[in-house]
N, C-alpha and C. Protein backbone atom coordinates (compact mmCIF):
# COMPACT_ATOMS: atom_id res chain seq x y z
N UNK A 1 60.21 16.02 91.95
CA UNK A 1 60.55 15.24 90.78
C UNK A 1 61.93 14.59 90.95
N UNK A 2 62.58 15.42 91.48
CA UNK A 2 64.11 14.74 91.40
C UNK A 2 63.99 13.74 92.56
N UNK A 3 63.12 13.78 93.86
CA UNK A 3 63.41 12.89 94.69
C UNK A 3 62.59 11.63 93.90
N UNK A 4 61.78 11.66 93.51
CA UNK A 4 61.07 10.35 92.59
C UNK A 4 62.16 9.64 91.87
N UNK A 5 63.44 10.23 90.68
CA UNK A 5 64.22 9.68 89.83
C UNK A 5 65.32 9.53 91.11
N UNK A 6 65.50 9.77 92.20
CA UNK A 6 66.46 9.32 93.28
C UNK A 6 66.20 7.85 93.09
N UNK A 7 64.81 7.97 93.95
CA UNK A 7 64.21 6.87 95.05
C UNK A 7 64.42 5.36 93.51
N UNK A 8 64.06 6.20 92.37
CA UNK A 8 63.79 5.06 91.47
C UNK A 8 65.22 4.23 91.17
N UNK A 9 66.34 5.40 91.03
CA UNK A 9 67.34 4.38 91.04
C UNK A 9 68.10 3.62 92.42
N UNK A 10 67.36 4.55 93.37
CA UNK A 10 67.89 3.59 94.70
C UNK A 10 67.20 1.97 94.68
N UNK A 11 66.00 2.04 94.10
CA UNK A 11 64.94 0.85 94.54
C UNK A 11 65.62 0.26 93.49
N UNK A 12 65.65 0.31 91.84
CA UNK A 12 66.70 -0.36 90.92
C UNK A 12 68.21 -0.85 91.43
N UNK A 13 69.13 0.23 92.45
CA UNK A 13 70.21 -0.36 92.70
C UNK A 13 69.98 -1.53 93.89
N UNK A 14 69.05 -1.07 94.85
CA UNK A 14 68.67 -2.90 95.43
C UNK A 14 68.46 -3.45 94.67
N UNK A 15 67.42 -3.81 93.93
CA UNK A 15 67.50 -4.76 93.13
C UNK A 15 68.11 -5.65 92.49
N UNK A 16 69.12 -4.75 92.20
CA UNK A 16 70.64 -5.30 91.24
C UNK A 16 70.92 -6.11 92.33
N UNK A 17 71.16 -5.75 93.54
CA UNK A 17 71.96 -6.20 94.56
C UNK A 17 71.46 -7.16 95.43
N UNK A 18 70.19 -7.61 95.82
CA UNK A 18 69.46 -8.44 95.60
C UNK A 18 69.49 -9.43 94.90
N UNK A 19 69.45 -9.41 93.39
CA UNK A 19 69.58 -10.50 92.42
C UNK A 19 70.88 -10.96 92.13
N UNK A 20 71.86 -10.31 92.47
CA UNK A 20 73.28 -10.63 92.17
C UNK A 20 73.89 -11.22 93.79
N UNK A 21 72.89 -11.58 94.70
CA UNK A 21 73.78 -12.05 95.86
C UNK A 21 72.76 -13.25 95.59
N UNK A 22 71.52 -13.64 95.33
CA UNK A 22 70.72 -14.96 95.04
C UNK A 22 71.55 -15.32 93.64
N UNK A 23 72.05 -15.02 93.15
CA UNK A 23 72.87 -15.56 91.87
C UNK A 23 74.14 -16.26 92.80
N UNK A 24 74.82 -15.57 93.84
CA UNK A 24 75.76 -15.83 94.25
C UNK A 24 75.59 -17.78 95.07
N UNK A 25 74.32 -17.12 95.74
CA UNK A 25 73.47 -18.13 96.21
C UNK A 25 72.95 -19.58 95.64
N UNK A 26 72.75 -19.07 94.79
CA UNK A 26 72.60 -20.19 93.82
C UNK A 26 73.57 -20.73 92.99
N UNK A 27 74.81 -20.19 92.80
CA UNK A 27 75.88 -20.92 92.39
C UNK A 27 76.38 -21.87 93.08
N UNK A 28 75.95 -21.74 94.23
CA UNK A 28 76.65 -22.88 95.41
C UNK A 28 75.61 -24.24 95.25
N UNK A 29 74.21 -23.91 94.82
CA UNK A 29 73.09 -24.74 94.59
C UNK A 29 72.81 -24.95 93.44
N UNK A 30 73.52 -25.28 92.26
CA UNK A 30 73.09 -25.22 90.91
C UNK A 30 71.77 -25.93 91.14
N UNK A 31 70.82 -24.78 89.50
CA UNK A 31 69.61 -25.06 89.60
C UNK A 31 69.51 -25.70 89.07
N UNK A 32 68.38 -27.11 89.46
CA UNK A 32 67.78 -27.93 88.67
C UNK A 32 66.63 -28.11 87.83
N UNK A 33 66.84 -28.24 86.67
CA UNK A 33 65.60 -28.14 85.46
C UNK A 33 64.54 -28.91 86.03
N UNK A 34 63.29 -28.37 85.68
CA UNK A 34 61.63 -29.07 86.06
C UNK A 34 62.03 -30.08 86.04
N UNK A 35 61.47 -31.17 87.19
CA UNK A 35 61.37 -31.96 86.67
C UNK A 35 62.68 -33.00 86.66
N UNK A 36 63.90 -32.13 86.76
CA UNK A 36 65.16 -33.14 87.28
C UNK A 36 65.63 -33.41 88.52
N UNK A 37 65.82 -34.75 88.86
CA UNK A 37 66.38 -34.62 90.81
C UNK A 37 64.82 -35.19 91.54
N UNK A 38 64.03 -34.22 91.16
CA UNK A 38 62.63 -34.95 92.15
C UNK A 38 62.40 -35.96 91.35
N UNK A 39 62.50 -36.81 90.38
CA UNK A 39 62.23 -38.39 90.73
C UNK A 39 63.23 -39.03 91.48
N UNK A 40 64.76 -38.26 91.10
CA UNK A 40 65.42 -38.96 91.79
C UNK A 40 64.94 -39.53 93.48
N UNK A 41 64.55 -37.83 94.01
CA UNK A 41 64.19 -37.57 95.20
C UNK A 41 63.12 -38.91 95.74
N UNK A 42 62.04 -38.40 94.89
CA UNK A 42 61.46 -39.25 95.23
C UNK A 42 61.47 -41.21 95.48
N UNK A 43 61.93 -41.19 94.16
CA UNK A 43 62.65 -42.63 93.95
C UNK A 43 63.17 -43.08 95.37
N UNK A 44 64.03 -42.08 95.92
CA UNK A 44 64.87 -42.57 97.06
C UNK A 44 63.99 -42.81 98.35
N UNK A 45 62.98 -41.96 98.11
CA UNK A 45 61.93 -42.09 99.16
C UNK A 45 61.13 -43.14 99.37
N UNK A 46 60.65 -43.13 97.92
CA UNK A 46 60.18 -44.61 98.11
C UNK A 46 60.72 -45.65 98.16
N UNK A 47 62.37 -45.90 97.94
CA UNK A 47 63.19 -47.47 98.41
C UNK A 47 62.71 -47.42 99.81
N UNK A 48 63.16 -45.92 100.71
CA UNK A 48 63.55 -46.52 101.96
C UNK A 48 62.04 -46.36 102.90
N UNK A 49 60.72 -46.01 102.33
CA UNK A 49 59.41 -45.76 102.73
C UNK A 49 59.45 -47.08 103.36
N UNK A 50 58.86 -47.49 104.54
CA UNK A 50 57.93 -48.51 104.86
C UNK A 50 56.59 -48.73 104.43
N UNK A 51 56.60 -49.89 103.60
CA UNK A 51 54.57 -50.31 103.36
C UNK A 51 54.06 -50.23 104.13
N UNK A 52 52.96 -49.20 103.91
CA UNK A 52 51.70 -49.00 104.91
C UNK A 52 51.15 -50.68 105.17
N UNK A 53 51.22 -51.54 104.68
CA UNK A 53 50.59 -52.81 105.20
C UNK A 53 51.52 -53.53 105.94
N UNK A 54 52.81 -52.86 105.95
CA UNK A 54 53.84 -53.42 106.62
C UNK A 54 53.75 -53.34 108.41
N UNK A 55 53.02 -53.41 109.34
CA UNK A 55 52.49 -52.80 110.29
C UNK A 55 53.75 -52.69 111.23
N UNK A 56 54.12 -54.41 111.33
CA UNK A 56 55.27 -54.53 112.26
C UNK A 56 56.48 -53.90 111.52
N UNK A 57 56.37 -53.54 110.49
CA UNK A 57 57.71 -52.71 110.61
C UNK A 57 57.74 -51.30 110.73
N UNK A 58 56.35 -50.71 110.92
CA UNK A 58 56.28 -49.43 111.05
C UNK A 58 56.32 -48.89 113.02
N UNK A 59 55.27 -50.44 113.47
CA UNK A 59 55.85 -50.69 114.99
C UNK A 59 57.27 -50.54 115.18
N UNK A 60 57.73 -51.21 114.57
CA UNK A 60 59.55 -51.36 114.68
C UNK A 60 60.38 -50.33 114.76
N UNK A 61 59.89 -49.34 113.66
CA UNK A 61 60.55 -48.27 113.11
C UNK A 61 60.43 -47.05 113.99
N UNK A 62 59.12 -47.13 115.09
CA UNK A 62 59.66 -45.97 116.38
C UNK A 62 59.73 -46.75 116.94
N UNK A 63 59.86 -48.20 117.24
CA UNK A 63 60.96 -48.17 118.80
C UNK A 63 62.16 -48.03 118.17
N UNK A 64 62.41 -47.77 116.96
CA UNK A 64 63.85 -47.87 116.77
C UNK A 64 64.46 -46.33 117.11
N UNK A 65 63.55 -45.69 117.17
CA UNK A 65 63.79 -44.19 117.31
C UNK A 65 64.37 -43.73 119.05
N UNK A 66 63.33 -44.71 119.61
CA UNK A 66 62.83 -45.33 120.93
C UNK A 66 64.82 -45.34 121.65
N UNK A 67 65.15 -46.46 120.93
CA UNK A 67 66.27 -47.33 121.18
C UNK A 67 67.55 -46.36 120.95
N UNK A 68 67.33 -45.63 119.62
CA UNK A 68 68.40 -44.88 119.18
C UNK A 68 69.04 -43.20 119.56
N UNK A 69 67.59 -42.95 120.57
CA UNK A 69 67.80 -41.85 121.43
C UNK A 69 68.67 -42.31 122.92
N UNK A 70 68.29 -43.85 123.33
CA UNK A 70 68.94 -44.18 124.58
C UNK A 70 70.30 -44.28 124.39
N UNK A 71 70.93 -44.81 123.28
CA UNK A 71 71.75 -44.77 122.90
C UNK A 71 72.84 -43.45 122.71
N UNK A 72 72.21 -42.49 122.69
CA UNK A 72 72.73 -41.19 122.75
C UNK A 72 72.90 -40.36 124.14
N UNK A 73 72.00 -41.37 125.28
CA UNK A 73 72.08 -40.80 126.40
C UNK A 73 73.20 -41.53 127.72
N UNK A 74 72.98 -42.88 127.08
CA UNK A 74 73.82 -43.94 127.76
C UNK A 74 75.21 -43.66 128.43
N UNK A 75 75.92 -41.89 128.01
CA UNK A 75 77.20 -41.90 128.85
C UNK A 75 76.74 -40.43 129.37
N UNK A 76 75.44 -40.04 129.55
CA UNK A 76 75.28 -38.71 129.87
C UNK A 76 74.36 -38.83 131.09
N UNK A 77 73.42 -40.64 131.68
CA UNK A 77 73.07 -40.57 132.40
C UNK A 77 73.65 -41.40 133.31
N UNK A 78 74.19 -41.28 134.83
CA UNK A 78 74.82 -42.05 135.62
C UNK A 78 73.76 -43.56 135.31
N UNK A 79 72.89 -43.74 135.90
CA UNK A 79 72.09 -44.81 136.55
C UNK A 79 71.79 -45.49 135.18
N UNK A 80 71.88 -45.22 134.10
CA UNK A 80 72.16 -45.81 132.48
C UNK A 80 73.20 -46.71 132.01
N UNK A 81 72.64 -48.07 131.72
CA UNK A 81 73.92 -48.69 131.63
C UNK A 81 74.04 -49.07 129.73
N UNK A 82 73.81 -50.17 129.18
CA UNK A 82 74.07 -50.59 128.05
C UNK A 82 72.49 -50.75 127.92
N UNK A 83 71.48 -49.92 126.89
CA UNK A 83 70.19 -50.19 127.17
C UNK A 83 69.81 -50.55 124.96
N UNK A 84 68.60 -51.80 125.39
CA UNK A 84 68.18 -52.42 124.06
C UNK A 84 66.72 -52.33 124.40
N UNK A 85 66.04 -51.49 123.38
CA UNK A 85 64.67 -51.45 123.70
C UNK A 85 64.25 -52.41 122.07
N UNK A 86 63.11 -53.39 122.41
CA UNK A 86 62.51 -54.10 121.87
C UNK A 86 61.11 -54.60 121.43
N UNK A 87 60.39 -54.66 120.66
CA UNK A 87 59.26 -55.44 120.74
C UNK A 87 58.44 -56.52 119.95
N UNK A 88 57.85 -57.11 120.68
CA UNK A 88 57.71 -58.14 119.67
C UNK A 88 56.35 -57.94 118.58
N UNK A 89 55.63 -58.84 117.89
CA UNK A 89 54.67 -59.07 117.32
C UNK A 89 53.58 -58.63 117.58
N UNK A 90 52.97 -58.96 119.08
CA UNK A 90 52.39 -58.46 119.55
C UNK A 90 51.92 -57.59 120.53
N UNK A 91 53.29 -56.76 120.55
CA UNK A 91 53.49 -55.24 120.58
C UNK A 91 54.02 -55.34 122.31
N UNK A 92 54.47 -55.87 122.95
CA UNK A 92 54.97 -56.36 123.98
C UNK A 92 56.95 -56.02 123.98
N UNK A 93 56.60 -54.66 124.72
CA UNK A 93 57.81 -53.62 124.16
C UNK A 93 58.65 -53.73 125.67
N UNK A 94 59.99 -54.09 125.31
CA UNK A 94 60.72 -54.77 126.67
C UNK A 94 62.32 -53.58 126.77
N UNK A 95 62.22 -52.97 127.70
CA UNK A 95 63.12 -51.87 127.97
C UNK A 95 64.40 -52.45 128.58
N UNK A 96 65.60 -52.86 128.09
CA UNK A 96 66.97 -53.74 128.64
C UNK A 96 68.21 -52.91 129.52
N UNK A 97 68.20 -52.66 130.48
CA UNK A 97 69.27 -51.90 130.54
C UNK A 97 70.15 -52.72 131.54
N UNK A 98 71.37 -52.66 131.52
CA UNK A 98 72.38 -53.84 131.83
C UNK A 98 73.61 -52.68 132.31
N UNK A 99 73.97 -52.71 133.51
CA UNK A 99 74.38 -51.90 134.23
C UNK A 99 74.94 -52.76 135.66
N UNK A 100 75.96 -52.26 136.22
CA UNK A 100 76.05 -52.46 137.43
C UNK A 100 76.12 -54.48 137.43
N UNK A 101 76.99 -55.25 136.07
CA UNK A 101 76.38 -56.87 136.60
C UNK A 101 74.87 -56.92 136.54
N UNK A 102 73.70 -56.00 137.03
CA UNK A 102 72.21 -56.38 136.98
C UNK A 102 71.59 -56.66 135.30
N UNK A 103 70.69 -56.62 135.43
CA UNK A 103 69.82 -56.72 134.12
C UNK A 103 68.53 -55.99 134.70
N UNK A 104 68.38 -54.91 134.04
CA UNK A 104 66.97 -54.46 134.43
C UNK A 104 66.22 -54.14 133.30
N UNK A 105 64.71 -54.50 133.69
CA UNK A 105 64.17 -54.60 132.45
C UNK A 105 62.46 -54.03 132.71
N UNK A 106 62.22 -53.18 132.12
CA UNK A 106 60.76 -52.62 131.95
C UNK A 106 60.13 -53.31 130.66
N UNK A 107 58.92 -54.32 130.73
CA UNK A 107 58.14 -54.82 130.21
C UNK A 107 56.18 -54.15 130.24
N UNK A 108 55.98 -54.37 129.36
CA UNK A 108 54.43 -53.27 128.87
C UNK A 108 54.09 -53.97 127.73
N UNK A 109 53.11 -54.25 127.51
CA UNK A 109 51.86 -54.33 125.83
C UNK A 109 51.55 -53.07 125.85
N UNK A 110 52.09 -52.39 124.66
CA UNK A 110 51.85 -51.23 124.48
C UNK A 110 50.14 -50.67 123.93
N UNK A 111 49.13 -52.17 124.11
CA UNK A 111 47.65 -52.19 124.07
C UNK A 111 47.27 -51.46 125.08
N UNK A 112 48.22 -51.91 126.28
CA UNK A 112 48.00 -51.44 127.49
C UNK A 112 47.83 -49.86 127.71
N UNK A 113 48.37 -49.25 127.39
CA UNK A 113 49.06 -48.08 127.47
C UNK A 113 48.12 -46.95 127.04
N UNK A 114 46.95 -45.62 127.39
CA UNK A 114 46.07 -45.24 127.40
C UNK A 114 46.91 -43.76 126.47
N UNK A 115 46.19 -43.83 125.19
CA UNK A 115 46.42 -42.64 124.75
C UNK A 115 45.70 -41.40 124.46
N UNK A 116 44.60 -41.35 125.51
CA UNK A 116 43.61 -40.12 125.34
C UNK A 116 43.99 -39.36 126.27
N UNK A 117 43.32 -38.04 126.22
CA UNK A 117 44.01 -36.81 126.84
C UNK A 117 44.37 -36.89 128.14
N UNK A 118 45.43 -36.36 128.86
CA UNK A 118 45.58 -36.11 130.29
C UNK A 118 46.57 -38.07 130.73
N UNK A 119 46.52 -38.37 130.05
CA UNK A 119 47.00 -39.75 130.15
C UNK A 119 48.91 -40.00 129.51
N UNK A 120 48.98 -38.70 129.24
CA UNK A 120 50.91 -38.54 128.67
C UNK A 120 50.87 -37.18 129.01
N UNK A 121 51.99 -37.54 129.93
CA UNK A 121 52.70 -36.43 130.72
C UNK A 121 54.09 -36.22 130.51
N UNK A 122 54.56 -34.72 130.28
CA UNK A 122 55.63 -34.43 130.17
C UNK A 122 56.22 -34.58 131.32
N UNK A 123 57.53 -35.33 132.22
CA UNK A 123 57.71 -35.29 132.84
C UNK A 123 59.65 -34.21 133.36
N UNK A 124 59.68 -33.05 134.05
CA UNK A 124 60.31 -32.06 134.05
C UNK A 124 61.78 -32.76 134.49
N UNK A 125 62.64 -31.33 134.30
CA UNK A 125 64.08 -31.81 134.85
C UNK A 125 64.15 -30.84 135.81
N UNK A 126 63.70 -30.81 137.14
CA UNK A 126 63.63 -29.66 137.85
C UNK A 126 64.28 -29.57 138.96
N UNK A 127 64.88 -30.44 139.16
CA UNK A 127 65.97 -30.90 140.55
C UNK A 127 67.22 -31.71 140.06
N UNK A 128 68.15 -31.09 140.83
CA UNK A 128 69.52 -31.28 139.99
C UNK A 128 70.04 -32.80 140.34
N UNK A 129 70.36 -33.40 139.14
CA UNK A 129 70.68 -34.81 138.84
C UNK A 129 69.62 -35.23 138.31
N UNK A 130 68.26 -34.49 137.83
CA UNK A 130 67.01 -35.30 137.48
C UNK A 130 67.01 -35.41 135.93
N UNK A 131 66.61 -35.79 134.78
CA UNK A 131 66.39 -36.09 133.69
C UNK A 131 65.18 -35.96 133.66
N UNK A 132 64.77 -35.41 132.21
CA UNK A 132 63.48 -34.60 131.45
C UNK A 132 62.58 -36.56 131.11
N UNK A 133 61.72 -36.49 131.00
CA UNK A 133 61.35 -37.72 131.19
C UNK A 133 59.30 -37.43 130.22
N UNK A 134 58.90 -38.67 129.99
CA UNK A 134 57.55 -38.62 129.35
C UNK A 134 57.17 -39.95 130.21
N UNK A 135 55.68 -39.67 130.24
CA UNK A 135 55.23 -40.85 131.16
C UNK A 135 53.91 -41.12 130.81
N UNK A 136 53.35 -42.38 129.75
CA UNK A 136 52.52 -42.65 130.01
C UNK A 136 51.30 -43.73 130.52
N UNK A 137 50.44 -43.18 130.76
CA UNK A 137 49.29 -44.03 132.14
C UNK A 137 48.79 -45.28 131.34
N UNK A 138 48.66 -46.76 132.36
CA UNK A 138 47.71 -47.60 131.58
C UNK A 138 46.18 -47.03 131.79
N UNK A 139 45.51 -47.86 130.81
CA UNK A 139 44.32 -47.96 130.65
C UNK A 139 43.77 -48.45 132.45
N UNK A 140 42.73 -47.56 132.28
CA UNK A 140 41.99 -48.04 133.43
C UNK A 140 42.85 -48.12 134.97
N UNK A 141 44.14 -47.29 134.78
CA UNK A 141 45.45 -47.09 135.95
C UNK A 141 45.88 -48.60 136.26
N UNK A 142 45.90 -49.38 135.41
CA UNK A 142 46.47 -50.91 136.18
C UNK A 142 47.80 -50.73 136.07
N UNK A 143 48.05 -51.69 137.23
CA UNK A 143 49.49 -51.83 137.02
C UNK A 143 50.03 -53.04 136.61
N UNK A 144 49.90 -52.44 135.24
CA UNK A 144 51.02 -53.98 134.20
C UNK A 144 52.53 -53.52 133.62
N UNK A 145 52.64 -52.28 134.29
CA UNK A 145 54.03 -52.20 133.86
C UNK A 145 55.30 -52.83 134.59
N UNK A 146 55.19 -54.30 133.81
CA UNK A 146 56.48 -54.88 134.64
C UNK A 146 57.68 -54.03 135.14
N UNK A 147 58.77 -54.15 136.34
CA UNK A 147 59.58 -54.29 136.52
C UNK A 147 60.80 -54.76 137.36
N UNK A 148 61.56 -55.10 136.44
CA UNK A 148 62.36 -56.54 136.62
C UNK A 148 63.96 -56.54 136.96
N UNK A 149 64.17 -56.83 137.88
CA UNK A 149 65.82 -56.96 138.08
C UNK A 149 66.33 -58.39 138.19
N UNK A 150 67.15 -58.78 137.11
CA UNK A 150 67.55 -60.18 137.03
C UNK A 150 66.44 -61.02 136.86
N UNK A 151 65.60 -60.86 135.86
CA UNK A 151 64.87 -62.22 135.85
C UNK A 151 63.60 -62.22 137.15
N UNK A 152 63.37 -61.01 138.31
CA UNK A 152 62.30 -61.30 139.21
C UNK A 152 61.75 -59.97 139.31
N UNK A 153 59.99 -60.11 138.97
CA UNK A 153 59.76 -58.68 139.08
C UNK A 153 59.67 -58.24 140.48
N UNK A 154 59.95 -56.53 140.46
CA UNK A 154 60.24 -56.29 141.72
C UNK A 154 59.14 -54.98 142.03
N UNK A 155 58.33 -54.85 140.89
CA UNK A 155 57.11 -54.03 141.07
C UNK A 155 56.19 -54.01 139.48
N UNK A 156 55.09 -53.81 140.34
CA UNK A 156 54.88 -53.51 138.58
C UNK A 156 53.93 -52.16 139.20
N UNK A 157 53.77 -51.25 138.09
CA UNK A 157 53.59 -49.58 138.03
C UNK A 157 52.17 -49.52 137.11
N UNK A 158 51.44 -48.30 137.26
CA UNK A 158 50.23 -48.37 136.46
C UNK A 158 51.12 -46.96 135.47
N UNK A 159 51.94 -47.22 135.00
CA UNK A 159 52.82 -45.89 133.89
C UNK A 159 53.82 -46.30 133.30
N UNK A 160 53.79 -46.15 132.07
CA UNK A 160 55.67 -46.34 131.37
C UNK A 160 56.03 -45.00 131.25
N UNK A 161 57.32 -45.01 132.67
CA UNK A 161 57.98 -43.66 132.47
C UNK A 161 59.34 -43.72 131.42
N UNK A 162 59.80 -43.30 130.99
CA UNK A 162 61.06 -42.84 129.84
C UNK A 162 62.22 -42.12 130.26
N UNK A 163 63.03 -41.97 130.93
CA UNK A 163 63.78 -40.69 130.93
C UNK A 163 64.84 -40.75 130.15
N UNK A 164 65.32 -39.49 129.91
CA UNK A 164 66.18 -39.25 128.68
C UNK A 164 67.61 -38.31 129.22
N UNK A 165 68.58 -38.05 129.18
CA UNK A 165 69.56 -36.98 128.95
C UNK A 165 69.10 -35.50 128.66
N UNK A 166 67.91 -35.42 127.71
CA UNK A 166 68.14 -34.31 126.88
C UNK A 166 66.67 -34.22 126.91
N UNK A 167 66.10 -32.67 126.70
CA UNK A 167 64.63 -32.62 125.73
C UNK A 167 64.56 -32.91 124.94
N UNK A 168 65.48 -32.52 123.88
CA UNK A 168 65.10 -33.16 123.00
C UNK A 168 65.37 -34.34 122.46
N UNK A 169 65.92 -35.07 122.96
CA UNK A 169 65.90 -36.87 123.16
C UNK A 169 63.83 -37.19 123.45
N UNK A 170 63.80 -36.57 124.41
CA UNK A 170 61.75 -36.67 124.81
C UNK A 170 61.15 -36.03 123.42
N UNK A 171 61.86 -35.16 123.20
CA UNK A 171 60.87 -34.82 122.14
C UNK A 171 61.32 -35.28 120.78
N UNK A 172 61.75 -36.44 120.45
CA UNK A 172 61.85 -37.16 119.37
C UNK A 172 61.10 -38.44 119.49
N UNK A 173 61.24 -39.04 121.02
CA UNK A 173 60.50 -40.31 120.91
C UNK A 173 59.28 -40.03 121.28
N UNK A 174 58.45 -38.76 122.11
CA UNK A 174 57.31 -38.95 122.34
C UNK A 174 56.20 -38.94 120.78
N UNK A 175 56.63 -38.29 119.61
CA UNK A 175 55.58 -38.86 118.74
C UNK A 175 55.84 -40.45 117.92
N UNK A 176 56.90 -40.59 118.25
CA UNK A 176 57.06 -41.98 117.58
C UNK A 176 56.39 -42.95 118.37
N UNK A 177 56.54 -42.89 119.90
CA UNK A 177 55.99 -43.85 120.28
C UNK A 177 54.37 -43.40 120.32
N UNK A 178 54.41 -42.68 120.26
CA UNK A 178 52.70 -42.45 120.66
C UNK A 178 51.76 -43.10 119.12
N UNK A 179 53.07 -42.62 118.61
CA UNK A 179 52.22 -43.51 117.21
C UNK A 179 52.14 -44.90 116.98
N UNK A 180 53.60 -45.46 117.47
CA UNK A 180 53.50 -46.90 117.91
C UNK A 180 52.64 -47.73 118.70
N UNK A 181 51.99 -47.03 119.67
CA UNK A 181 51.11 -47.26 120.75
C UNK A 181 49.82 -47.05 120.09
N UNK A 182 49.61 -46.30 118.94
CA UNK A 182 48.19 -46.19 118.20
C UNK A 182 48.03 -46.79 117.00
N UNK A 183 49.63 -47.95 116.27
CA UNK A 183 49.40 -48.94 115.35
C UNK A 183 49.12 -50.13 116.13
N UNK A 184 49.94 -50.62 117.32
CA UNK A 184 49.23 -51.55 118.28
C UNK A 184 47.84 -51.93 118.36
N UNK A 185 47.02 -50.61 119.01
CA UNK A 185 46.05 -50.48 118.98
C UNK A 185 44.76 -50.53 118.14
N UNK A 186 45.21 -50.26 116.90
CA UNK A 186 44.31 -49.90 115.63
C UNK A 186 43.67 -48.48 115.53
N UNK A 187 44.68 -47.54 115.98
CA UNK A 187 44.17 -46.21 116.30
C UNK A 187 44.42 -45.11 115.20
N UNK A 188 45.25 -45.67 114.02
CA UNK A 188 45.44 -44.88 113.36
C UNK A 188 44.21 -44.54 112.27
């Protein structure tokens, strides 16, 4: 009996102690009444939402993701110079990197670009000086992946490879673009 009226005020004094450190917790978060803040929330969501009928700007909106990861890598990879990734209308996505006086430039229709299984590859950082990288295959293995130094192509590749600084630089743009590559397409 007495260990029962123990245990009961031990489980009551957590409790107390429990609710008085989420009080503490929540003073730093004042609570908001039903119903207050989520329109705000929302409101804000929907200014900065892109219209689903808006296509090219939802194209736009991962290469911008695309662009804004290179940007983060640009003093972390030697062979990286000043890089502008772009595309146009009809989805013709042009990779700029300006380095060294050159201009080099990876060109692709991202129509091109095969997004069923076994066709996007993680590509590893497994040898030292190498960068974590994603790579994916054209349709039917052609090689339309321009590439260009100064204005003359100097191969073209059946893959758009990516490399990045970081994993997780790859693992921010591989679903953006993959989704970009499936509004192109009409895949969504």
């Amino acid at each position: 009996m007495f260990f029962l009226v123990a245990l009961s005020f031990w489980l009551f004094a957590c409790g107390q102690k429990q609710q008085s450190s989420s009080q503490t917790t929540n003073s730093l978060n004042p609570p908001i009444a039903a119903g207050e803040g989520e329109t705000d929330n929302v409101q804000k969501l929907k200014e900065v939402a892109i219209d689903e009928d808006d296509m090219f700007g939802r194209i736009s909106s991962g290469i911008y993701t695309v662009d804004a990861e290179f940007d983060k890598s640009e003093n972390l990879m030697p062979d990286l110079g000043k890089v502008k990734v772009t595309i146009d209308e009809n989805c013709l996505l042009v990779i700029k990197n300006e380095r060294d006086g050159n201009i080099f430039e990876t060109r692709v229709n991202l129509k091109d670009l095969d997004t069923k299984s076994g066709s996007i590859r993680l590509l590893p950082d497994r040898e030292e000086g190498s960068f974590p990288g994603i790579s994916f295959s054209t349709i039917n293995q052609e090689a339309v992946v321009e590439v260009i130094k100064n204005g003359e192509v100097i191969t073209k590749d059946n893959a758009l490879e990516i490399h990045l600084a970081t994993r997780e630089g790859i693992e921010k743009i591989a679903p953006a673009l993959l989704q970009t590559i499936r509004l192109c397409k009409d895949e969504y």
